[in-house]
Protein backbone atom coordinates (compact mmCIF):
# COMPACT_ATOMS: atom_id res chain seq x y z
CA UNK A 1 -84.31 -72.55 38.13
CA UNK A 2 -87.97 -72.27 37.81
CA UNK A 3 -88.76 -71.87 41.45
CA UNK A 4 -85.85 -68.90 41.54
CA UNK A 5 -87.08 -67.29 37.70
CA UNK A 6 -90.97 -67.44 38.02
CA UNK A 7 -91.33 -64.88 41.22
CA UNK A 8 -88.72 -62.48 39.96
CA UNK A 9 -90.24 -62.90 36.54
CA UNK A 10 -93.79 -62.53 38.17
CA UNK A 11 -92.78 -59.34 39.92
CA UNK A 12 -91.00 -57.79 36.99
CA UNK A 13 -94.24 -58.27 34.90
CA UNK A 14 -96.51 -56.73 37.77
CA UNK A 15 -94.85 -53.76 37.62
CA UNK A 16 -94.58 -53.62 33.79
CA UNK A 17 -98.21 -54.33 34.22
CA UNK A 18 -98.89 -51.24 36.11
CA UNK A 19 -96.95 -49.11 33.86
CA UNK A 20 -98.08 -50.53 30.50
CA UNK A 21 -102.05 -50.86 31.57
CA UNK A 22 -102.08 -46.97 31.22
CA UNK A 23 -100.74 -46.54 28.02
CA UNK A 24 -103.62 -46.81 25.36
CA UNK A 25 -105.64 -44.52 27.23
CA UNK A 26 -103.12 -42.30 29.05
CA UNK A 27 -102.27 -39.33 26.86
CA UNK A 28 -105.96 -38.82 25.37
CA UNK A 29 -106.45 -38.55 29.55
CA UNK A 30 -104.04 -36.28 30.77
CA UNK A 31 -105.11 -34.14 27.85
CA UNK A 32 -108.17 -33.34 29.36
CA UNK A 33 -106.91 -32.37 32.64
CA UNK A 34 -106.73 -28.33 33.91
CA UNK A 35 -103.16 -27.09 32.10
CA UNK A 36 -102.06 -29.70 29.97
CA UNK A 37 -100.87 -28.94 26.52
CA UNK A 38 -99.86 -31.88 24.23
CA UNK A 39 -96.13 -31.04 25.30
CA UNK A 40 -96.83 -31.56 28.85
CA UNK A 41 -99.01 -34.53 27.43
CA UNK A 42 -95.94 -36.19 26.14
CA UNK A 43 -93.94 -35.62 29.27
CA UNK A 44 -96.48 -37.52 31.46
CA UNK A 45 -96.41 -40.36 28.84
CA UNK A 46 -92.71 -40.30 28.94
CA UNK A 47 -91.77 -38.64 31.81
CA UNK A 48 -91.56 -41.49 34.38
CA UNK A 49 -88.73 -42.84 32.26
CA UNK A 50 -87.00 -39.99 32.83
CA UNK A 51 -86.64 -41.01 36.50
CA UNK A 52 -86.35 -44.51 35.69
CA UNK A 53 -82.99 -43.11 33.10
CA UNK A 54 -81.96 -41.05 36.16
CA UNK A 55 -82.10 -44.14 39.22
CA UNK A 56 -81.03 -47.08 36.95
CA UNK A 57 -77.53 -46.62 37.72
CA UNK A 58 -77.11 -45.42 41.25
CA UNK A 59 -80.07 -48.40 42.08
CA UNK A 60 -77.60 -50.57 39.62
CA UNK A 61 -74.63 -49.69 42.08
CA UNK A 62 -76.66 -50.00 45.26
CA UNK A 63 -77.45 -53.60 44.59
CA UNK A 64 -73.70 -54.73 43.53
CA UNK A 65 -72.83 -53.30 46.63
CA UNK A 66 -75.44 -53.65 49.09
CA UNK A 67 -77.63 -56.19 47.58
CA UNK A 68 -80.94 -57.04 45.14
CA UNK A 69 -83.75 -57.45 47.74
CA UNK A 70 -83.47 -54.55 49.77
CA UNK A 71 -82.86 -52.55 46.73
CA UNK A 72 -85.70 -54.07 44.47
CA UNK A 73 -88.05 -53.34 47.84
CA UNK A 74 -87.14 -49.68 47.77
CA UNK A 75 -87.96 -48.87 44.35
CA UNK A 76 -91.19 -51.17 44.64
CA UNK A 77 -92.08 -48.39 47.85
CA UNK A 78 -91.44 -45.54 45.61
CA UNK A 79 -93.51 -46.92 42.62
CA UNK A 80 -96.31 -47.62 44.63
CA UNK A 81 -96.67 -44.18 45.89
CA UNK A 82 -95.97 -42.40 42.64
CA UNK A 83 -99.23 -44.15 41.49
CA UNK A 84 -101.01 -42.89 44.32
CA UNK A 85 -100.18 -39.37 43.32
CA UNK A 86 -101.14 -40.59 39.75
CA UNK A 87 -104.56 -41.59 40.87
CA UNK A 88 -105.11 -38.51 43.37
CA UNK A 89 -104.26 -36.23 40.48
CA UNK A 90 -106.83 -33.57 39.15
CA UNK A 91 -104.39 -31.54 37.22
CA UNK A 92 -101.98 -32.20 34.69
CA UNK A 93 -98.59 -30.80 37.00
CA UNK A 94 -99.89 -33.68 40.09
CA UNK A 95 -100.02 -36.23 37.19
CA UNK A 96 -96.66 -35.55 36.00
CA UNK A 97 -95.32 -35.71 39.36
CA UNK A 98 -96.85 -39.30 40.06
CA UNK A 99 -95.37 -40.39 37.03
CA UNK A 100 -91.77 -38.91 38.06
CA UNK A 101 -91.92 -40.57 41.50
CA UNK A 102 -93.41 -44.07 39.80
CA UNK A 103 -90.32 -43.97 37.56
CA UNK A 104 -87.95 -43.52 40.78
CA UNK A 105 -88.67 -47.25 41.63
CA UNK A 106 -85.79 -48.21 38.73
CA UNK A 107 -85.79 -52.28 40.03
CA UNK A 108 -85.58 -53.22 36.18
CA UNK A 109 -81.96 -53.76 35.81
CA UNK A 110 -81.33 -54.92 39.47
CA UNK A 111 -84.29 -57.85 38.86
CA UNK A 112 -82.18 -58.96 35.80
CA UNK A 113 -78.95 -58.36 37.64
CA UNK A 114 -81.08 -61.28 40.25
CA UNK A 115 -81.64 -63.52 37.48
CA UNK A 116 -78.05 -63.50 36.11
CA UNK A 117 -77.10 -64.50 39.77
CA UNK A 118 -79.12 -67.40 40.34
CA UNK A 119 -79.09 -69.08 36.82
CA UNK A 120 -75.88 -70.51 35.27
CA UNK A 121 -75.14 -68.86 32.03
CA UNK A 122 -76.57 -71.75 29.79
CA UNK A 123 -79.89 -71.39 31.94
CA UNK A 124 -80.19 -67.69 31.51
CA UNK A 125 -81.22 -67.23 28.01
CA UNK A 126 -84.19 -69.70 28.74
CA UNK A 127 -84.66 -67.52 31.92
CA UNK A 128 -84.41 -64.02 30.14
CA UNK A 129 -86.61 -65.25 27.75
CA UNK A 130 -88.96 -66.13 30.09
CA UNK A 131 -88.73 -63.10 31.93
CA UNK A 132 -89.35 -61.68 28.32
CA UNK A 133 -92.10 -63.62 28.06
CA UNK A 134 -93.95 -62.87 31.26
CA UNK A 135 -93.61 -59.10 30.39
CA UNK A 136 -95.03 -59.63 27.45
CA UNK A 137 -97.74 -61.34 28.91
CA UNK A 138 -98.16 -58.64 30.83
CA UNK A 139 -98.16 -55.72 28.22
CA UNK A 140 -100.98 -57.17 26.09
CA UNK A 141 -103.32 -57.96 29.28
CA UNK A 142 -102.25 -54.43 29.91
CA UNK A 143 -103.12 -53.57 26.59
CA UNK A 144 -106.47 -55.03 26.99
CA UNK A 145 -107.45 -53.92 30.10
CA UNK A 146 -106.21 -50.93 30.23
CA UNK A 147 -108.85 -49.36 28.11
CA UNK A 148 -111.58 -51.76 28.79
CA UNK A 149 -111.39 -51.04 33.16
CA UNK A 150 -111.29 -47.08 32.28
CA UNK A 151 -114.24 -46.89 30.36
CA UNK A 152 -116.18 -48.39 33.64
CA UNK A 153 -114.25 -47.22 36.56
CA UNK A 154 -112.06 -44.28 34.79
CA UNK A 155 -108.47 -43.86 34.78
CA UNK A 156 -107.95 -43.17 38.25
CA UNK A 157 -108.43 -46.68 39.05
CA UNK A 158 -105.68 -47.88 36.79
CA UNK A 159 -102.90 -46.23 39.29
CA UNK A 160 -105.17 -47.40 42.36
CA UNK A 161 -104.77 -50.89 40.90
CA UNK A 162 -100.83 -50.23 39.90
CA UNK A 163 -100.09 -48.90 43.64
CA UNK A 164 -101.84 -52.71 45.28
CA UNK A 165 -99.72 -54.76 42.34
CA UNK A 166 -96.61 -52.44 43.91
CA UNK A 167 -96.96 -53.20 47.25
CA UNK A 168 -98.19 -56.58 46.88
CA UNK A 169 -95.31 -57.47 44.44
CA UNK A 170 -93.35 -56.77 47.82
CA UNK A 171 -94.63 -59.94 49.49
CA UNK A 172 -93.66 -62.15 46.83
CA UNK A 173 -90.40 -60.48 46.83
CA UNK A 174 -89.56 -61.62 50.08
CA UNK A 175 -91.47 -64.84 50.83
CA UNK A 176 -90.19 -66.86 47.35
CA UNK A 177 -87.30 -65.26 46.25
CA UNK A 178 -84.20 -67.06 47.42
CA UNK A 179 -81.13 -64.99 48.38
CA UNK A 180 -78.22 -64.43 45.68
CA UNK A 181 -75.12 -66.72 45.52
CA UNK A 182 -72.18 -65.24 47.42
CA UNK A 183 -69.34 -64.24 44.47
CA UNK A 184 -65.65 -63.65 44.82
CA UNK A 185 -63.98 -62.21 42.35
CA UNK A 186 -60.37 -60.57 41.56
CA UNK A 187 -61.51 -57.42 39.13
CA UNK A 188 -60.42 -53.78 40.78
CA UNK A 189 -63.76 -52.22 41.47
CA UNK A 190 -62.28 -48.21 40.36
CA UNK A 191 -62.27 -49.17 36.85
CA UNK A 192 -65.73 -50.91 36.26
CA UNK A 193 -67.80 -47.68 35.46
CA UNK A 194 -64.86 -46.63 32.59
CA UNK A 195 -65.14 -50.41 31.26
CA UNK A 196 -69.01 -50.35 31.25
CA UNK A 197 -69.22 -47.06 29.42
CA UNK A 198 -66.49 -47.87 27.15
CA UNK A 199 -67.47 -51.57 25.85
CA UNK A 200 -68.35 -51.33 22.60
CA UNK A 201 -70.73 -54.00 21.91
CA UNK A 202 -72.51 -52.79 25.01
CA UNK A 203 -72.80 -49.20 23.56
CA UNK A 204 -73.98 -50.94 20.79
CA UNK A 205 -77.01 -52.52 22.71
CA UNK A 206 -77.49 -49.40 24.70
CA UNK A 207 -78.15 -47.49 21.14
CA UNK A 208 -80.12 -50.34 20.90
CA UNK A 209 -82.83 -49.47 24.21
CA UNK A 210 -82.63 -46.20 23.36
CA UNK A 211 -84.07 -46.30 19.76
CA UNK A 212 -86.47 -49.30 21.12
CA UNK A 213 -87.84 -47.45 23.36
CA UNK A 214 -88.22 -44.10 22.07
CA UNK A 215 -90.26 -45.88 19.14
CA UNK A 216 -92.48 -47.32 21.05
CA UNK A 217 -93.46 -44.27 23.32
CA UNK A 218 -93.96 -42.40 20.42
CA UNK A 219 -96.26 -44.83 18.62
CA UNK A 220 -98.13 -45.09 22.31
CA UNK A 221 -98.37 -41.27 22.34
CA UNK A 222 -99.43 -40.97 18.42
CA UNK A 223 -101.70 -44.16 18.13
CA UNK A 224 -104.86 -43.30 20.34
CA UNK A 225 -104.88 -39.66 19.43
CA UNK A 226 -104.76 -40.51 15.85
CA UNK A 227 -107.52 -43.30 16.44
CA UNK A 228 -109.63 -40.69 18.11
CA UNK A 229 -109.21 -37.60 16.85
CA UNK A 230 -108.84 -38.52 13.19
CA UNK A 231 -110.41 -41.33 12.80
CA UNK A 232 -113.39 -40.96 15.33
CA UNK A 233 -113.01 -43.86 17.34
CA UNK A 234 -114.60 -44.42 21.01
CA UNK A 235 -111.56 -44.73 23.92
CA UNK A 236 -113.72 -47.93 25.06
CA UNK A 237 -112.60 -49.03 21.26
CA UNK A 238 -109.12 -49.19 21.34
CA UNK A 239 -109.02 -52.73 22.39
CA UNK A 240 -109.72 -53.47 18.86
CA UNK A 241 -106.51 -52.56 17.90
CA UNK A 242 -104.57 -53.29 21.31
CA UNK A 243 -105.58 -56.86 21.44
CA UNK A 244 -105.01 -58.19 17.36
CA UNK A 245 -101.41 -56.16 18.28
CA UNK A 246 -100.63 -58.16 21.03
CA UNK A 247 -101.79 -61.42 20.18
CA UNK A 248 -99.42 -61.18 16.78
CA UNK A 249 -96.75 -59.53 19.29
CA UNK A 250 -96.86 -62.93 21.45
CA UNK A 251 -97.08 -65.42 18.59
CA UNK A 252 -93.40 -64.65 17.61
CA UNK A 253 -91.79 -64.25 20.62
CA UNK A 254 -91.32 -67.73 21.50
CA UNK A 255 -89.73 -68.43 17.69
CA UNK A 256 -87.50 -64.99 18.09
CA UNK A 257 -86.15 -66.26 21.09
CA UNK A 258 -85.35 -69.74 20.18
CA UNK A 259 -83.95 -68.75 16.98
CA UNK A 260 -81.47 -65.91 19.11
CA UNK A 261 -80.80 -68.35 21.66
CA UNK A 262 -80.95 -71.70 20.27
CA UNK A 263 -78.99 -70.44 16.95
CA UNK A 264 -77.00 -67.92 18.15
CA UNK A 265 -79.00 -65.71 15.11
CA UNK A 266 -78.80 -62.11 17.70
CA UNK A 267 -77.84 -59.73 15.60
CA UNK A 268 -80.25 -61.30 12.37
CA UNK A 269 -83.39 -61.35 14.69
CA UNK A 270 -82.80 -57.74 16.25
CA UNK A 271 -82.02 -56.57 12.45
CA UNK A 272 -85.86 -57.88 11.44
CA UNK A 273 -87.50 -56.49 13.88
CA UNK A 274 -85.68 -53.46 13.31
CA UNK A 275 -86.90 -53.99 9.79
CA UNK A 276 -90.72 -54.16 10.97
CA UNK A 277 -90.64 -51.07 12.77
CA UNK A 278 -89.88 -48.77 9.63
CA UNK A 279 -92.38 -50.62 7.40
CA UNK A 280 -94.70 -50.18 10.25
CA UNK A 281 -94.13 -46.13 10.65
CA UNK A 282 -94.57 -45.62 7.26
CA UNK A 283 -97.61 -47.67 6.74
CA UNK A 284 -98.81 -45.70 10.35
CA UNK A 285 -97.45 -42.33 8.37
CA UNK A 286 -99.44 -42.92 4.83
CA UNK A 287 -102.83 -44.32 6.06
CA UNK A 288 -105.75 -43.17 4.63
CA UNK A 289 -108.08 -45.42 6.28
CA UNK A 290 -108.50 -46.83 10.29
CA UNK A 291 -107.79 -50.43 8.84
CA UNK A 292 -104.55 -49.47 7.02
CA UNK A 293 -103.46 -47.56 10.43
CA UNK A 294 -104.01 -50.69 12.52
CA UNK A 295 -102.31 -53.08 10.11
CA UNK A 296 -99.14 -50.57 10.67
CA UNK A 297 -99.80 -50.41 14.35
CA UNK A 298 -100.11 -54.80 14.38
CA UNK A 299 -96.54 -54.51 12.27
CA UNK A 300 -94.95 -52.02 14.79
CA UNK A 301 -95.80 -54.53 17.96
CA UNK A 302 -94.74 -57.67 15.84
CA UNK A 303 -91.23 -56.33 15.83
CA UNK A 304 -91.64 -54.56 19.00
CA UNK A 305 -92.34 -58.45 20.72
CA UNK A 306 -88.98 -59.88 18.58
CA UNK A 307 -87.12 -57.74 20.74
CA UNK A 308 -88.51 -58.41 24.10
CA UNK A 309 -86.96 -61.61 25.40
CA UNK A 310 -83.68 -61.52 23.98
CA UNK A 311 -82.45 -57.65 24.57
CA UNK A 312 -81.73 -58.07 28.31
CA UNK A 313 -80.40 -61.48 27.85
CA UNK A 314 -78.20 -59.99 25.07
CA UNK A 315 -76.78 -57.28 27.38
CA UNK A 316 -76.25 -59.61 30.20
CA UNK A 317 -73.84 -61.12 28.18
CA UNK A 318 -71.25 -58.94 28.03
CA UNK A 319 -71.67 -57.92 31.40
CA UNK A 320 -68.83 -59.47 33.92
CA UNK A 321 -70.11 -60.61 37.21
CA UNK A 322 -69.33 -57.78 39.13
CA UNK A 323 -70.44 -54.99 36.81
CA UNK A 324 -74.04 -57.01 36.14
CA UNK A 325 -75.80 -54.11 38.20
CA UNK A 326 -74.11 -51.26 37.01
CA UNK A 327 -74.07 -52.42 33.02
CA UNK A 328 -77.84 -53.42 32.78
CA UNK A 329 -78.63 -49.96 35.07
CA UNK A 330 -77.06 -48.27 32.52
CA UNK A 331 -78.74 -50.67 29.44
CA UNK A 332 -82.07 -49.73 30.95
CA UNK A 333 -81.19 -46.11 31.62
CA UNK A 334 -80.63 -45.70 27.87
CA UNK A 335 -83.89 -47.29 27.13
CA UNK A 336 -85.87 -45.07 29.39
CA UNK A 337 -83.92 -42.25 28.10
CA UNK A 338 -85.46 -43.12 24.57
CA UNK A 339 -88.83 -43.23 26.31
CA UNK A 340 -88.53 -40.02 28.03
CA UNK A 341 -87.30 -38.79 24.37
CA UNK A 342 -89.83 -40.31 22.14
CA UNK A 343 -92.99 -39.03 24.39
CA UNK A 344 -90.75 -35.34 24.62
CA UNK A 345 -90.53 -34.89 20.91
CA UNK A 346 -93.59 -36.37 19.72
CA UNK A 347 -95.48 -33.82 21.93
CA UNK A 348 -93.45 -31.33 20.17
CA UNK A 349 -93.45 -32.45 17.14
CA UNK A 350 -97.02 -33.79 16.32
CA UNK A 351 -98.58 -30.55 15.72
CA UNK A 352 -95.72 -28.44 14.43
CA UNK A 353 -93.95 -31.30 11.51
CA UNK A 354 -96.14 -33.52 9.32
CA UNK A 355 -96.47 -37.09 10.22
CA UNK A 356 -95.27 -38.27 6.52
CA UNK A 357 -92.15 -36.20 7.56
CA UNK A 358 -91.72 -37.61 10.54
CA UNK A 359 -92.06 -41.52 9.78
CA UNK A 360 -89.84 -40.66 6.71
CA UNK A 361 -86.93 -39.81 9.11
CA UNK A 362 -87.57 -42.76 11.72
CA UNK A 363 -87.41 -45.11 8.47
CA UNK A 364 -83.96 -44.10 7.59
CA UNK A 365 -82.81 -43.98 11.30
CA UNK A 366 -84.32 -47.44 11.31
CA UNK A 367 -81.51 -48.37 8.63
CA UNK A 368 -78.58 -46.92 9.88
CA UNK A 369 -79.68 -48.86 13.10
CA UNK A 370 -79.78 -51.58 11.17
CA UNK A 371 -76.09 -51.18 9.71
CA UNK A 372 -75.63 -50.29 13.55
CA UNK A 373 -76.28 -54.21 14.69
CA UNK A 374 -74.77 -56.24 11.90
CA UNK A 375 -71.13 -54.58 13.30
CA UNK A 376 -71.89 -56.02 16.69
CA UNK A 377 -70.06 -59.10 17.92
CA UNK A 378 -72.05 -62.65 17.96
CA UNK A 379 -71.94 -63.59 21.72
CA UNK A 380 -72.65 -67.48 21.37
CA UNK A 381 -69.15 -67.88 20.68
CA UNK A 382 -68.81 -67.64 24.42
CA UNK A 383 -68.70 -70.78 26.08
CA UNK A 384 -68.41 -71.30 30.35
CA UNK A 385 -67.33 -73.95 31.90
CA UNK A 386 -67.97 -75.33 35.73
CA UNK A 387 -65.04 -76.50 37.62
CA UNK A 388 -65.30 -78.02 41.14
CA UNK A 389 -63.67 -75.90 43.76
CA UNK A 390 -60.95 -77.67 45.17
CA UNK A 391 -57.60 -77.20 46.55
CA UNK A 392 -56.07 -77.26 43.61
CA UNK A 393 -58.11 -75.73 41.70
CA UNK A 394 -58.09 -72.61 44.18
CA UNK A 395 -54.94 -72.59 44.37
CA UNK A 396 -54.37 -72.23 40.56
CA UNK A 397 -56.94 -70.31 39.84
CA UNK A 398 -55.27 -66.57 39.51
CA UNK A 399 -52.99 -68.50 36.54
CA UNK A 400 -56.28 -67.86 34.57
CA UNK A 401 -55.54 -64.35 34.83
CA UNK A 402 -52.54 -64.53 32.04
CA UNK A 403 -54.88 -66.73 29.57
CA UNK A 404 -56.07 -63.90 27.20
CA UNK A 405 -58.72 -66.23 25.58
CA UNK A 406 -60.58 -66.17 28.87
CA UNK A 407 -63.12 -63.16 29.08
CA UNK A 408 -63.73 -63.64 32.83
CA UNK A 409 -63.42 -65.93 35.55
CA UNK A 410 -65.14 -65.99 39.56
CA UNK A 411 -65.37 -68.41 42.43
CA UNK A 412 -69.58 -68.82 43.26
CA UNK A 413 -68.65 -69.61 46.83
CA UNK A 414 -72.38 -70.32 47.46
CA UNK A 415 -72.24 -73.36 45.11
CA UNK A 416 -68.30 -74.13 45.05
CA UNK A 417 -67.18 -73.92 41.49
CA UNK A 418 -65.13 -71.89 39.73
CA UNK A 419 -66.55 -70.36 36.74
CA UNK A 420 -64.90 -69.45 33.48
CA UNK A 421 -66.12 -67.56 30.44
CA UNK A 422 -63.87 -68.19 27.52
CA UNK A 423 -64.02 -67.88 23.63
CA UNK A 424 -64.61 -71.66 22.36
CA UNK A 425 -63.03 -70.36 18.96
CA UNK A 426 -60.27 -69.94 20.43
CA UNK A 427 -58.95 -72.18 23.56
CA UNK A 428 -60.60 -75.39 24.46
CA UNK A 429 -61.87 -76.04 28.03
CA UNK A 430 -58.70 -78.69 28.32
CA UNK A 431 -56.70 -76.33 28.58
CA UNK A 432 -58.11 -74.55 31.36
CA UNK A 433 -58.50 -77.70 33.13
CA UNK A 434 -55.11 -78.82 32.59
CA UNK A 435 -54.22 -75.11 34.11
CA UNK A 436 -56.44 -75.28 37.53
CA UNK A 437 -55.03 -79.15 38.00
CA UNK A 438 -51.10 -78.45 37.42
C-alpha cells in the first residue's frame, strides 16, 4: 500500500503546496496591483476554486471512463501554466486569470478516486488519512514559507516555484505510480449521475465541503488584512501566527483520524470541529487585541486540521466503485464552490457589514451544520468481504444482486476476487459465502 499511497499522496500535497504557499500573503498582494478593489481581491483568493468547482466533474467523468493518469497529467499541465500567468502578472485582471487557469487542473477528486482503486477498503482510511496527513504537511510548510520566501524574493516567486512543483509532480506521476486495478462491474452507467446527486448522506458531506471551505477562504482573506491593517503588523510577520496555527492544526490530526477511523466516531469528530470553528469566528469577530485575534485564528485551524484526513475518506465511502470519479468530483466541486464563495462575499462584505455581524451569522450557521451531521448515517457499519474468484463463485455471483443487505458488489479482475460491501448489522458474511458456493 505504501509504495502505491506515498507518490499519489506526495503529488496531491505538491500541488496543495503550491496553492496554499500563497495564501497568507496573497490578498494583501493582489491589493496592491493596478485595478484591484477588495472585490476583485477576493475573487483572486477564491477564484481558482471556481474553476476547480467547474472541472471536478467532467475531470471526475474523464477518469472513470478514460482513466486516472492521463487525466491527473492534464490538469497537472494546466496548473502549471496558470501559475506562470500568476507570476508574469502586473495587474490585478492577469492575476485573476492565472488563478482561473491554475484551478482548471481539478486532479483532486481523480487522485482520491486512485487511492480508492489501489487500496482495499479496510486500507483506505489509513491511506486517506495519510493523504490527509501529507496535505497537511503541506499547508503549514506552506503556511510558513509562504510569507517568509516573499519577503526576500516577492510573490512572484511563489507561482514560479508552484509552476516547477506542477510539472515536476508529473514525473513522479508516471515513474512510481502503478496503474489502477481493472474492475467489472454490473451497475447501468445512465443512472449514476441521478444516484450521485440524489444520495443523501453524500449531499450531506457535500454541504459539508462547501461550508469547510468557504470558512476557511474567508478567514485566509480576513486574517492578514486584519493583522496588517488593524493591527500594524509587518507581512514578513505573519509567520507568527501561521506557524503556532499549524503546529496545533497537526497535533490533532493524527488523534481525529484514529478516533473517526479506528472508532467509527465520524459524525462526533466532524461535529467538534464544527464546534471550533464558531468559537473561533467569534473570538476572531470580538478581539480587541493581536493576541486575542491569533488565539481565534490557532482555534479556527485546530478544527480546520480535524477535518482534513477523514472528509475524503468519509465521502469515498458511500461512493460505489464505478461512480468513485464522478461522486468525489462532485464532493470537491462543492468544496471549491464554498471557496470561490467565501473569498466572493468576504470581498463584498468586509467593508460594507461589520465583522461582529458577520461572525454572529457564521456561528449560528455553524449550528445548524452541526444539527446537519448528527442526521447523517455512521458508515463503519459497512463491512467488505474478499472472496476468491472462482468458477463458482463467478458463476453465482449476479445472485448477490437480489440480497438487499448488500450495498454493492464488483469483480477486481486485476487481483481475482470478488468484492462485497454489505451492512454487518444486518447479514453475516456466511451467508454470502454460502450464496457464491451453492
Amino acid at each position: 500500500m505504501i509504495k502505491s499511497i506515498l507518490p499519489l499522496s506526495s503529488i496531491i500535497a505538491l500541488r496543495f503546496f503550491g496553492l496554499f504557499i500563497v495564501l497568507p500573503v496573497l490578498s494583501v498582494y493582489a491589493l496592491d496591483l493596478h485595478g484591484a478593489n477588495t472585490t476583485l481581491v477576493g475573487i483572486v483568493v477564491g477564484g481558482y476554486a471556481l474553476t476547480q468547482m467547474i472541472f471536478q466533474v467532467p475531470f471526475g467523468i474523464m477518469s472513470d471512463k478514460l482513466g486516472r493518469k492521463g487525466t491527473i497529467i492534464t490538469g497537472l499541465i494546466l496548473f502549471g501554466i496558470g501559475s506562470i500567468f500568476c507570476a508574469i502578472a502586473d495587474d490585478i485582471l492577469l492575476l485573476m486569470l492565472g488563478r482561473f487557469l491554475q484551478g482548471a487542473g481539478a486532479i483532486g477528486a481523480v487522485v482520491t478516486a486512485t487511492i480508492s482503486d489501489l487500496v482495499k477498503e479496510e486500507q483506505r482510511p489509513k491511506a486517506m488519512a495519510t493523504m490527509g496527513m501529507a496535505i497537511g504537511m503541506s499547508f503549514a510548510a506552506a503556511m510558513v514559507l509562504g510569507p517568509t520566501i516573499s519577503t526576500f524574493a516577492g510573490v512572484e516567486s511563489l507561482f514560479y516555484l508552484t509552476a516547477v512543483i506542477a510539472f515536476g509532480s508529473i514525473f513522479i506521476l508516471i515513474k512510481f505510480v502503478p496503474n489502477p486495478p481493472q474492475i467489472i462491474h454490473s451497475y447501468p452507467s445512465d443512472k449514476q449521475f441521478i444516484q450521485a446527486i440524489t444520495n443523501k448522506n453524500l449531499i450531506k458531506m457535500n454541504i459539508t465541503n462547501f461550508l469547510q471551505k468557504g470558512l476557511m477562504t474567508f478567514a485566509f482573506m480576513i486574517i492578514p488584512i486584519i493583522l496588517i491593517k488593524t493591527f500594524h503588523w509587518e507581512m514578513g510577520d505573519l509567520w507568527k501566527v501561521y506557524l503556532p496555527s499549524m503546529i496545533c492544526g497537526f497535533l490533532v490530526m493524527a488523534p481525529a483520524a484514529i478516533i473517526a477511523e479506528k472508532k467509527g466516531k465520524f459524525r462526533e469528530i466532524l461535529a467538534l470541529g464544527i464546534i471550533f470553528f464558531a468559537i473561533s469566528y467569534l473570538i476572531i469577530g470580538f478581539s480587541s487585541s493581536a493576541a486575542f485575534f491569533v488565539v481565534g485564528v490557532v482555534i479556527f485551524f485546530i478544527g480546520f486540521n480535524m477535518h482534513e484526513p477523514i472528509m475524503q475518506s468519509l465521502a469515498s465511502k458511500f461512493a460505489k466503485v464505478h461512480q468513485r470519479g464522478l461522486v468525489l468530483g462532485i464532493f470537491n466541486a462543492c468544496g471549491y464552490f464554498g471557496t470561490f464563495i467565501g473569498g466572493l462575499l468576504g470581498g463584498i462584505f468586509f467593508q460594507k457589514v461589520s465583522l461582529s455581524a458577520l461572525v454572529i451569522t457564521i456561528a449560528v450557521i455553524c449550528l445548524i451544520w452541526i444539527i446537519l451531521i448528527l442526521t447523517m448515517a455512521n458508515p463503519s457499519k459497512r463491512k467488505t468481504l474478499y472472496v476468491p474468484l472462482d468458477r463458482d463463485s463467478k458463476e453465482n455471483s449476479d445472485k448477490l444482486n437480489d440480497i438487499s443487505e448488500i450495498d454493492e458488489w464488483y469483480i477486481n479482475d486485476t487481483e481475482q476476487t470478488i468484492v462485497v460491501k454489505y451492512d454487518s448489522e444486518k447479514i453475516n458474511e456466511e451467508v454470502i459465502l454460502n450464496t457464491l458456493k451453492a
